[in-house]
PDB file of N, CA and C in Angstrom:
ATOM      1  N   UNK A   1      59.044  18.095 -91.753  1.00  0.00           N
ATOM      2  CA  UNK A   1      59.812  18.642 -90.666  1.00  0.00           C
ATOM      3  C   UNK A   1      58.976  18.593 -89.412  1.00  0.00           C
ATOM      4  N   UNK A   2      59.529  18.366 -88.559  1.00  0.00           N
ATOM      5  CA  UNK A   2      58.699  18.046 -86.927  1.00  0.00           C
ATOM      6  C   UNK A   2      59.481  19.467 -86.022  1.00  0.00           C
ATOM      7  N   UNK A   3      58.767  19.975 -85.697  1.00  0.00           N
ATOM      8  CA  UNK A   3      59.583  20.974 -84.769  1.00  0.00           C
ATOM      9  C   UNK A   3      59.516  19.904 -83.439  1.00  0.00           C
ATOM     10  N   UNK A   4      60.430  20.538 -82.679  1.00  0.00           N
ATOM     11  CA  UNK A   4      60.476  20.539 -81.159  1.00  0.00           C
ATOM     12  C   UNK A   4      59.493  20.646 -80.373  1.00  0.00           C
ATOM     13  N   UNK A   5      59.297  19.521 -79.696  1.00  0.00           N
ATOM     14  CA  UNK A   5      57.802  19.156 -78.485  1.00  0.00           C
ATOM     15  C   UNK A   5      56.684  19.082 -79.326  1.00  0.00           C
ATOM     16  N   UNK A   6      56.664  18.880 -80.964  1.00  0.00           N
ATOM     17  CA  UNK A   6      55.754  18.562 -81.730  1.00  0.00           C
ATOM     18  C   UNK A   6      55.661  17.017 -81.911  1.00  0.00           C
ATOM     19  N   UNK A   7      56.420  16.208 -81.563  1.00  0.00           N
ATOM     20  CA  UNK A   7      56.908  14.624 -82.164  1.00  0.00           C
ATOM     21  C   UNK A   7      55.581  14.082 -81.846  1.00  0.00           C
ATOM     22  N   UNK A   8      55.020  12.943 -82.696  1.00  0.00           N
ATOM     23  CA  UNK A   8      53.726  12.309 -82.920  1.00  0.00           C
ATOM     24  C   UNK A   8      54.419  10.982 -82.542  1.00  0.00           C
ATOM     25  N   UNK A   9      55.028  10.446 -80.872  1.00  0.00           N
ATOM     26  CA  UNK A   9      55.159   9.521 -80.801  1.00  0.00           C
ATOM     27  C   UNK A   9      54.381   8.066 -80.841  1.00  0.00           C
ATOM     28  N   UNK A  10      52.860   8.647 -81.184  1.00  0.00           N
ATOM     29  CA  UNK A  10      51.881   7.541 -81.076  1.00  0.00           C
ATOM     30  C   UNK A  10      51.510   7.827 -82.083  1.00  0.00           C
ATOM     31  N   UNK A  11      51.686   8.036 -83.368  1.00  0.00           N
ATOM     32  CA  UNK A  11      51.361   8.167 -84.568  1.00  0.00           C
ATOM     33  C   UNK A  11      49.936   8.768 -84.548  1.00  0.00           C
ATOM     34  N   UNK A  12      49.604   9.138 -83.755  1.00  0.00           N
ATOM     35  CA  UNK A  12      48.217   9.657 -83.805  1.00  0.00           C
ATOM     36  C   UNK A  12      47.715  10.990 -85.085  1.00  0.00           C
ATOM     37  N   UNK A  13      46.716  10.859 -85.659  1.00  0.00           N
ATOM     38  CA  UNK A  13      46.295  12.185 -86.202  1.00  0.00           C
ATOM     39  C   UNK A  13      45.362  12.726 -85.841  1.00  0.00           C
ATOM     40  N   UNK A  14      45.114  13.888 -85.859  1.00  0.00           N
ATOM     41  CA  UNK A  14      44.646  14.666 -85.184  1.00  0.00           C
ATOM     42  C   UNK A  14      43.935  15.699 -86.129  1.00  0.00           C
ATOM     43  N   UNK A  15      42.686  16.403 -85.942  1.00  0.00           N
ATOM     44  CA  UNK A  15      42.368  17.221 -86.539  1.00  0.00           C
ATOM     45  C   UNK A  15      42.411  18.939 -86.242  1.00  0.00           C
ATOM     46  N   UNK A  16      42.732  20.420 -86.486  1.00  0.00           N
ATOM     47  CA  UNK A  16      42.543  21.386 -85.662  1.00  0.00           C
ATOM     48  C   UNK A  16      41.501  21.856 -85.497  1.00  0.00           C
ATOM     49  N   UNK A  17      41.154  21.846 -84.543  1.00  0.00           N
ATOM     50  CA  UNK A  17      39.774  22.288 -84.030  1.00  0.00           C
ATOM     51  C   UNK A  17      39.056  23.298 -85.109  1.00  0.00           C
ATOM     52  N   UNK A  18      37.956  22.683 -85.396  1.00  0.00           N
ATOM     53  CA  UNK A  18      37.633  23.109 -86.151  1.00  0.00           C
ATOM     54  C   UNK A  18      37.234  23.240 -87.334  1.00  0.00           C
ATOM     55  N   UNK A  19      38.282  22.189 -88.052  1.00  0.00           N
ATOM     56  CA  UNK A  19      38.266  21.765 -89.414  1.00  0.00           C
ATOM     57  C   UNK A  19      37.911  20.005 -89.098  1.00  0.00           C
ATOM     58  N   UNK A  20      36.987  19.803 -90.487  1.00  0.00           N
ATOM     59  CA  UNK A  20      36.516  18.197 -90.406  1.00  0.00           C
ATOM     60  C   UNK A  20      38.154  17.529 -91.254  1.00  0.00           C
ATOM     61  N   UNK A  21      37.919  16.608 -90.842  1.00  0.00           N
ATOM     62  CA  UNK A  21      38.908  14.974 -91.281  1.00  0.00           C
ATOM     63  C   UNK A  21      38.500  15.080 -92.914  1.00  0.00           C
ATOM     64  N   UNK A  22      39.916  14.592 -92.846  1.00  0.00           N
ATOM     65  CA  UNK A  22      39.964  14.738 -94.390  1.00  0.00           C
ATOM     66  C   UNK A  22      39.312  12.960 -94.517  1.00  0.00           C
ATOM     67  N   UNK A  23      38.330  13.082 -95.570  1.00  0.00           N
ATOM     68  CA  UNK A  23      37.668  11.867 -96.007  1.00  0.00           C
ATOM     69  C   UNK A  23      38.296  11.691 -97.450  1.00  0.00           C
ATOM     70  N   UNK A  24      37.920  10.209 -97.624  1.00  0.00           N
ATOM     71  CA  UNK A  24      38.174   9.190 -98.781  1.00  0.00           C
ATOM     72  C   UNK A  24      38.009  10.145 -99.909  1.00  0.00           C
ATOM     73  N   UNK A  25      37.098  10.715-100.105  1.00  0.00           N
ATOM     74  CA  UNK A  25      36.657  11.313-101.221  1.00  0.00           C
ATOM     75  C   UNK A  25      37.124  12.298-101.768  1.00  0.00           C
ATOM     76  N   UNK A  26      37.840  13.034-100.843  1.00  0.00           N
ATOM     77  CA  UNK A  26      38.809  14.709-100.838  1.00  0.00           C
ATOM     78  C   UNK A  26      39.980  14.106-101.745  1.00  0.00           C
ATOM     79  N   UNK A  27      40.546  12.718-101.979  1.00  0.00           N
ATOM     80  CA  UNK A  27      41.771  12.588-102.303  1.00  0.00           C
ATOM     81  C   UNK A  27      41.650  11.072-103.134  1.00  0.00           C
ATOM     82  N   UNK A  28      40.136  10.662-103.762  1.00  0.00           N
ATOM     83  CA  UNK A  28      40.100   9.173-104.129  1.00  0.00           C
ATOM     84  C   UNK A  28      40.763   9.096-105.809  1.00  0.00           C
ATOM     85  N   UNK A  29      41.079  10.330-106.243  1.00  0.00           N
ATOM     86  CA  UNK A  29      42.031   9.941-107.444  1.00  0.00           C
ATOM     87  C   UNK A  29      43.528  10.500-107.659  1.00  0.00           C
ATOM     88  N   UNK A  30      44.195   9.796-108.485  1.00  0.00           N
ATOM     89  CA  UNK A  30      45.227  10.867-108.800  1.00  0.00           C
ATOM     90  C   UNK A  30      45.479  12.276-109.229  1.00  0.00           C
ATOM     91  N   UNK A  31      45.483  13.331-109.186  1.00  0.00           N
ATOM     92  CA  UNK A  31      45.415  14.685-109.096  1.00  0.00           C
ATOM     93  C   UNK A  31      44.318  15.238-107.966  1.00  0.00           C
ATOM     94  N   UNK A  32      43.789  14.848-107.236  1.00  0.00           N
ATOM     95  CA  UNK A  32      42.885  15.642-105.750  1.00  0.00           C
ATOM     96  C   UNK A  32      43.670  15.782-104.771  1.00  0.00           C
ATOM     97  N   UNK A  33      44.121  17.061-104.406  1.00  0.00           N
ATOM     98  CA  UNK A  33      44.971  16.854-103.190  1.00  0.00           C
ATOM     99  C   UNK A  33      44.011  18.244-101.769  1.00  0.00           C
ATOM    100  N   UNK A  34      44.862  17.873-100.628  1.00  0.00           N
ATOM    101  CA  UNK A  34      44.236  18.935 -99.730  1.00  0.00           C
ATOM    102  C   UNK A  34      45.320  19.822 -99.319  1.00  0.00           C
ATOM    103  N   UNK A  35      45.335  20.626 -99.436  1.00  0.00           N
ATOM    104  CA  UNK A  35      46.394  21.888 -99.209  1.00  0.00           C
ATOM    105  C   UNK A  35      46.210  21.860 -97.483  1.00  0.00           C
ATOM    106  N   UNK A  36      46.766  22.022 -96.430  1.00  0.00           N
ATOM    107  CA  UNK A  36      46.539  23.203 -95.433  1.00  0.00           C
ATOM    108  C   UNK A  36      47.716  23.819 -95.537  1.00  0.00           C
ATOM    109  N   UNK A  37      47.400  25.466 -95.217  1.00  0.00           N
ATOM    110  CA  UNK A  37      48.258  26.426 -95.233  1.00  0.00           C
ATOM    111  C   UNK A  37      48.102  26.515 -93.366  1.00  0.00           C
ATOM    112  N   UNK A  38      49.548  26.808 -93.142  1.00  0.00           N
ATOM    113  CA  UNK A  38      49.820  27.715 -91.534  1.00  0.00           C
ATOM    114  C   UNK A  38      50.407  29.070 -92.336  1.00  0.00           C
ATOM    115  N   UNK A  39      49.968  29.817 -91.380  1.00  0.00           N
ATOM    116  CA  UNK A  39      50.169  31.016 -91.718  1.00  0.00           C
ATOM    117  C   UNK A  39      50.438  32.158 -90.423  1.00  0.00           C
ATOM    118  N   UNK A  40      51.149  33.567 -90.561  1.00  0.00           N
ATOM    119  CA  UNK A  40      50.752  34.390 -89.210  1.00  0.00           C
ATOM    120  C   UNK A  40      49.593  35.211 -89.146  1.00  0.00           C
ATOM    121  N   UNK A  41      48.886  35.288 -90.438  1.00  0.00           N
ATOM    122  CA  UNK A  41      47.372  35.927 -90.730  1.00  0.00           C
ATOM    123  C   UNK A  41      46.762  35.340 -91.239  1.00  0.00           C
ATOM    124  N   UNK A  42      45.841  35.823 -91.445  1.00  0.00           N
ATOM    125  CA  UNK A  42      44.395  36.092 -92.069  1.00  0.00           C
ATOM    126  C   UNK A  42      45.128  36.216 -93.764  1.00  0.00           C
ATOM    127  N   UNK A  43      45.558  37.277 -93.820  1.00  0.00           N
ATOM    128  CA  UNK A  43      46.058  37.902 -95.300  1.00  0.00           C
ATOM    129  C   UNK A  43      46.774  36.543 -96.212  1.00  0.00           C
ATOM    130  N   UNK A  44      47.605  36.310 -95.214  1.00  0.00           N
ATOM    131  CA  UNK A  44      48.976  35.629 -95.724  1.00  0.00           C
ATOM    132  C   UNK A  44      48.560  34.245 -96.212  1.00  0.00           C
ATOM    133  N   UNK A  45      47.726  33.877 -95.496  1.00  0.00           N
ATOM    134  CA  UNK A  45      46.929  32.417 -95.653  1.00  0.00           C
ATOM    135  C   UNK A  45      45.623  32.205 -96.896  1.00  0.00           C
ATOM    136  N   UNK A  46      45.253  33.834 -97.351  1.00  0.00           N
ATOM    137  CA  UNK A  46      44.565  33.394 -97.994  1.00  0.00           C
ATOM    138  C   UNK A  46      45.165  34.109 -99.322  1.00  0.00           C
ATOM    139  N   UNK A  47      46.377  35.059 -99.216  1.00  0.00           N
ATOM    140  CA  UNK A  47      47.292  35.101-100.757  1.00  0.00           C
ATOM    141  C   UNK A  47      47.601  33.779-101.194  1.00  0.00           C
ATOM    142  N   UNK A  48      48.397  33.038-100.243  1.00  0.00           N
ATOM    143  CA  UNK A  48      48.675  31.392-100.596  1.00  0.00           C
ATOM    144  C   UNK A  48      47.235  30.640-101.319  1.00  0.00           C
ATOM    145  N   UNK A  49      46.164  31.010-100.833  1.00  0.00           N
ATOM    146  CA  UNK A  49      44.983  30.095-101.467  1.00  0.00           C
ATOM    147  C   UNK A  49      45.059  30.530-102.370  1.00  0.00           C
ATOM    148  N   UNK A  50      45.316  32.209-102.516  1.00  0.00           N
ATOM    149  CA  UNK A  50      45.112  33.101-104.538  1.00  0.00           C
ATOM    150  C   UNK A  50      45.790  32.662-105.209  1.00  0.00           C
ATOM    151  N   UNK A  51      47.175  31.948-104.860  1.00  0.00           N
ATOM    152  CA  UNK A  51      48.122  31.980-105.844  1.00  0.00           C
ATOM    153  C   UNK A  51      47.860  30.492-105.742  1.00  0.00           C
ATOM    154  N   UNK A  52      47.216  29.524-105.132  1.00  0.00           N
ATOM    155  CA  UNK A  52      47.415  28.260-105.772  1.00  0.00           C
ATOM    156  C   UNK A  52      45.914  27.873-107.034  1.00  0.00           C
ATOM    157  N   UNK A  53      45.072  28.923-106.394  1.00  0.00           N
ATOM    158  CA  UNK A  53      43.755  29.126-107.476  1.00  0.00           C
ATOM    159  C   UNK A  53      44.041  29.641-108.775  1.00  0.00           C
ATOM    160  N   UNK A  54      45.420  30.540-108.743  1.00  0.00           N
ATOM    161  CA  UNK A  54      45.577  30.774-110.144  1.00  0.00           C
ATOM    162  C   UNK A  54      46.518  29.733-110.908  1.00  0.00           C
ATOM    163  N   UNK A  55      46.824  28.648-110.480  1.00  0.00           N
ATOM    164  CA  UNK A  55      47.338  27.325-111.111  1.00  0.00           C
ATOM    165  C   UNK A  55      46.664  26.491-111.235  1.00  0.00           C
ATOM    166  N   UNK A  56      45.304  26.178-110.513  1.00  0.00           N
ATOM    167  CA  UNK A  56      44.718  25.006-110.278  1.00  0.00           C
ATOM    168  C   UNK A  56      43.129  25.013-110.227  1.00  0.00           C
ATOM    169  N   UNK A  57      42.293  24.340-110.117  1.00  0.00           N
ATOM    170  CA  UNK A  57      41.163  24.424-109.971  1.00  0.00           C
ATOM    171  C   UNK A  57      40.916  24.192-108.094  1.00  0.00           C
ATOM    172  N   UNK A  58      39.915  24.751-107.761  1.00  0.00           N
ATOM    173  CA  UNK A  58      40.211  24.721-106.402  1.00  0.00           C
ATOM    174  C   UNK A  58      38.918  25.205-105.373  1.00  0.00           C
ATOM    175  N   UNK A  59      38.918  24.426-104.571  1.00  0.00           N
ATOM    176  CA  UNK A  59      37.298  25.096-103.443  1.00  0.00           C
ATOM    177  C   UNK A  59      38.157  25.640-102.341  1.00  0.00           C
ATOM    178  N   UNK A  60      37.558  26.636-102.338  1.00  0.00           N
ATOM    179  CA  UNK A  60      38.541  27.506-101.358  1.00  0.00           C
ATOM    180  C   UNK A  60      38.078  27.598 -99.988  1.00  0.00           C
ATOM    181  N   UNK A  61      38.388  27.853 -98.996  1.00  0.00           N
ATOM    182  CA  UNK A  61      37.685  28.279 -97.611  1.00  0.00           C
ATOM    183  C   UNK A  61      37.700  29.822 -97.810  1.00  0.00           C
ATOM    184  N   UNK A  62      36.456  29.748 -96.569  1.00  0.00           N
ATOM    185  CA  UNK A  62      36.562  31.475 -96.677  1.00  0.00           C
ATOM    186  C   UNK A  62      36.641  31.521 -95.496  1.00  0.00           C
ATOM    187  N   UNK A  63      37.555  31.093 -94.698  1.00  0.00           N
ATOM    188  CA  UNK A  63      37.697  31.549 -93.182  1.00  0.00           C
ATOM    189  C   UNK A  63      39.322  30.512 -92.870  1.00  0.00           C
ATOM    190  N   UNK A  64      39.573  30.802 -92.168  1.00  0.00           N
ATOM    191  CA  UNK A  64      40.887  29.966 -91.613  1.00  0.00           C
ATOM    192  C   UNK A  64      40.275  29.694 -89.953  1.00  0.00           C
ATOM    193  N   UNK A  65      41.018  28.952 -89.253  1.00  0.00           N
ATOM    194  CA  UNK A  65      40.887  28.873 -87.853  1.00  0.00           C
ATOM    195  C   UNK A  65      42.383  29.104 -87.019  1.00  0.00           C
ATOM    196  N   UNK A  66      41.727  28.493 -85.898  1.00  0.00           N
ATOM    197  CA  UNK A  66      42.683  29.158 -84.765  1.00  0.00           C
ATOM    198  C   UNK A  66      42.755  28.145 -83.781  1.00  0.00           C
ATOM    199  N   UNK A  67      43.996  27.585 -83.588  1.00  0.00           N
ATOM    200  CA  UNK A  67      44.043  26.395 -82.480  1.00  0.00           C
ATOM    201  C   UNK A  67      44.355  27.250 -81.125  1.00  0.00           C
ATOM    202  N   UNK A  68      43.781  27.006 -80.086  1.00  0.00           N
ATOM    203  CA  UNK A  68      43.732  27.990 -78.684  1.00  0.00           C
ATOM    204  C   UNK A  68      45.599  27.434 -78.680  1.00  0.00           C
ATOM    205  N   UNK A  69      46.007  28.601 -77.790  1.00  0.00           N
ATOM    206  CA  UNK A  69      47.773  28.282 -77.672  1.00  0.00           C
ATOM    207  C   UNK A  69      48.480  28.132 -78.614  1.00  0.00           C
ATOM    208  N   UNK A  70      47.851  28.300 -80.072  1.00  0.00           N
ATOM    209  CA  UNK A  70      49.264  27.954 -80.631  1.00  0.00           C
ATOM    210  C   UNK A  70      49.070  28.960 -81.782  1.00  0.00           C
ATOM    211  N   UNK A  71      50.174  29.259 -82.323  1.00  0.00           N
ATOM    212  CA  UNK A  71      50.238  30.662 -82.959  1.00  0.00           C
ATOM    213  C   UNK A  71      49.754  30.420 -84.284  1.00  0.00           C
ATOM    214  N   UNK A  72      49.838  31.572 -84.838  1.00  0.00           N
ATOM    215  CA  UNK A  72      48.953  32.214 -86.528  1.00  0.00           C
ATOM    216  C   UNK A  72      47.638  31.318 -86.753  1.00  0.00           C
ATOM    217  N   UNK A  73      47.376  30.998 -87.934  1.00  0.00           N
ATOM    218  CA  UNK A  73      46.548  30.669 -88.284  1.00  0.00           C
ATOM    219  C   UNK A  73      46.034  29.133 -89.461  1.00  0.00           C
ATOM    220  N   UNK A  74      45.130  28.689 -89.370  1.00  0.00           N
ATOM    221  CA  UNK A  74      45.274  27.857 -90.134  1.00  0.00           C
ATOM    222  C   UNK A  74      44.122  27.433 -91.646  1.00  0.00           C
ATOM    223  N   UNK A  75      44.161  27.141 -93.027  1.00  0.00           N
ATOM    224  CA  UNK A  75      43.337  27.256 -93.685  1.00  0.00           C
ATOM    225  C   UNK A  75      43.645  25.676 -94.663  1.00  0.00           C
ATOM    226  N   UNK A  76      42.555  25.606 -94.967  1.00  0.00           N
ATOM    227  CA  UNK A  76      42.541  24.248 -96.146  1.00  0.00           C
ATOM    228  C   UNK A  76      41.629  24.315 -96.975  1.00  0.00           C
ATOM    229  N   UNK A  77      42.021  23.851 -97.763  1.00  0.00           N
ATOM    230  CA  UNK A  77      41.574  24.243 -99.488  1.00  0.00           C
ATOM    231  C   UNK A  77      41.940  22.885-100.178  1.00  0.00           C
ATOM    232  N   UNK A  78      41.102  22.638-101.244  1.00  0.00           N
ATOM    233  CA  UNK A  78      41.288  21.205-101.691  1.00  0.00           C
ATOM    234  C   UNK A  78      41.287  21.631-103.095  1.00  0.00           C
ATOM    235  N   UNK A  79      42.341  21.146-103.318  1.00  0.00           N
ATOM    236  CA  UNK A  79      42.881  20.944-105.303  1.00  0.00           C
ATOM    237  C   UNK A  79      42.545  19.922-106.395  1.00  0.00           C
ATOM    238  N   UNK A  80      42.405  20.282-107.604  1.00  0.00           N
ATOM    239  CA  UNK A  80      42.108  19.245-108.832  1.00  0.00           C
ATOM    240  C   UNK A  80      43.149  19.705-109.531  1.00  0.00           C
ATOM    241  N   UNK A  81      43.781  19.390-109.644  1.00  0.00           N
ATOM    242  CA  UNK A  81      45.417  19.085-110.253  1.00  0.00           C
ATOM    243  C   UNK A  81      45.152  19.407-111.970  1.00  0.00           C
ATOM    244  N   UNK A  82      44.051  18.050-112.016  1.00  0.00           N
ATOM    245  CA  UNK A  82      43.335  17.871-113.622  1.00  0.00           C
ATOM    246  C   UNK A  82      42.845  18.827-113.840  1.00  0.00           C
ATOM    247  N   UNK A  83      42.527  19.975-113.782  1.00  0.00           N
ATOM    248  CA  UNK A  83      41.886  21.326-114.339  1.00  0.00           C
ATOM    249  C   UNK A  83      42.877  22.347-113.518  1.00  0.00           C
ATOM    250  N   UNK A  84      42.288  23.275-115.317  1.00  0.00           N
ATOM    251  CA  UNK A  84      43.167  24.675-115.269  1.00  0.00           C
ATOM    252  C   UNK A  84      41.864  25.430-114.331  1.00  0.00           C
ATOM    253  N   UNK A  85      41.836  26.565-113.742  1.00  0.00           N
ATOM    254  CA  UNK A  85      41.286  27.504-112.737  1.00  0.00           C
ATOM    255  C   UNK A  85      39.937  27.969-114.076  1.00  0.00           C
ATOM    256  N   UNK A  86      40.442  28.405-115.001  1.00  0.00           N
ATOM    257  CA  UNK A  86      39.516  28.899-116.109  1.00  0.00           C
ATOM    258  C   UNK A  86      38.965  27.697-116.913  1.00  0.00           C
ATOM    259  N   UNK A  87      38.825  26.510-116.479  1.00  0.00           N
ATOM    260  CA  UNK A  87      37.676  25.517-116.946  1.00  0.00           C
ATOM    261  C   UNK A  87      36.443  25.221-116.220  1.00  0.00           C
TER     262      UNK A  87
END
């Protein structure tokens, strides 16, 4: 979904300040994926990390960021699909 005055007419990607580029390695097999959560907190962004840690194996952030001007918050967390949380 693209909101309004969001459109990526130059296909460009972009990173939020703050957080590094997702590299080759974050995603070089089948089951590695990278989550980012938007969120309006702190709280809310990192229940979403609890509840995907209790399905998955997972490196979590311990901080979210903050793009200047634009609202709530933002966090990323990277998944192994292939493992349960308790392996």
């Amino acid at each position: 979904m693209t909101l309004p005055g969001r459109e990526n007419f130059g296909e460009l990607q972009g990173v939020v300040p703050g957080m590094r580029p997702i590299n080759d390695g974050h995603v070089a097999e089948p089951g590695l994926a990278v989550v980012e959560v938007a969120a309006a907190n702190d709280e809310t962004a990192f229940a979403v990390q609890d509840l995907l840690a209790a399905q998955w194996a997972i490196a979590p952030a311990d901080r979210t960021t903050r793009e200047p001007g634009e609202p709530g918050v933002r966090l990323r967390c990277f998944l192994d699909l292939r493992q349960r949380p308790d392996s």
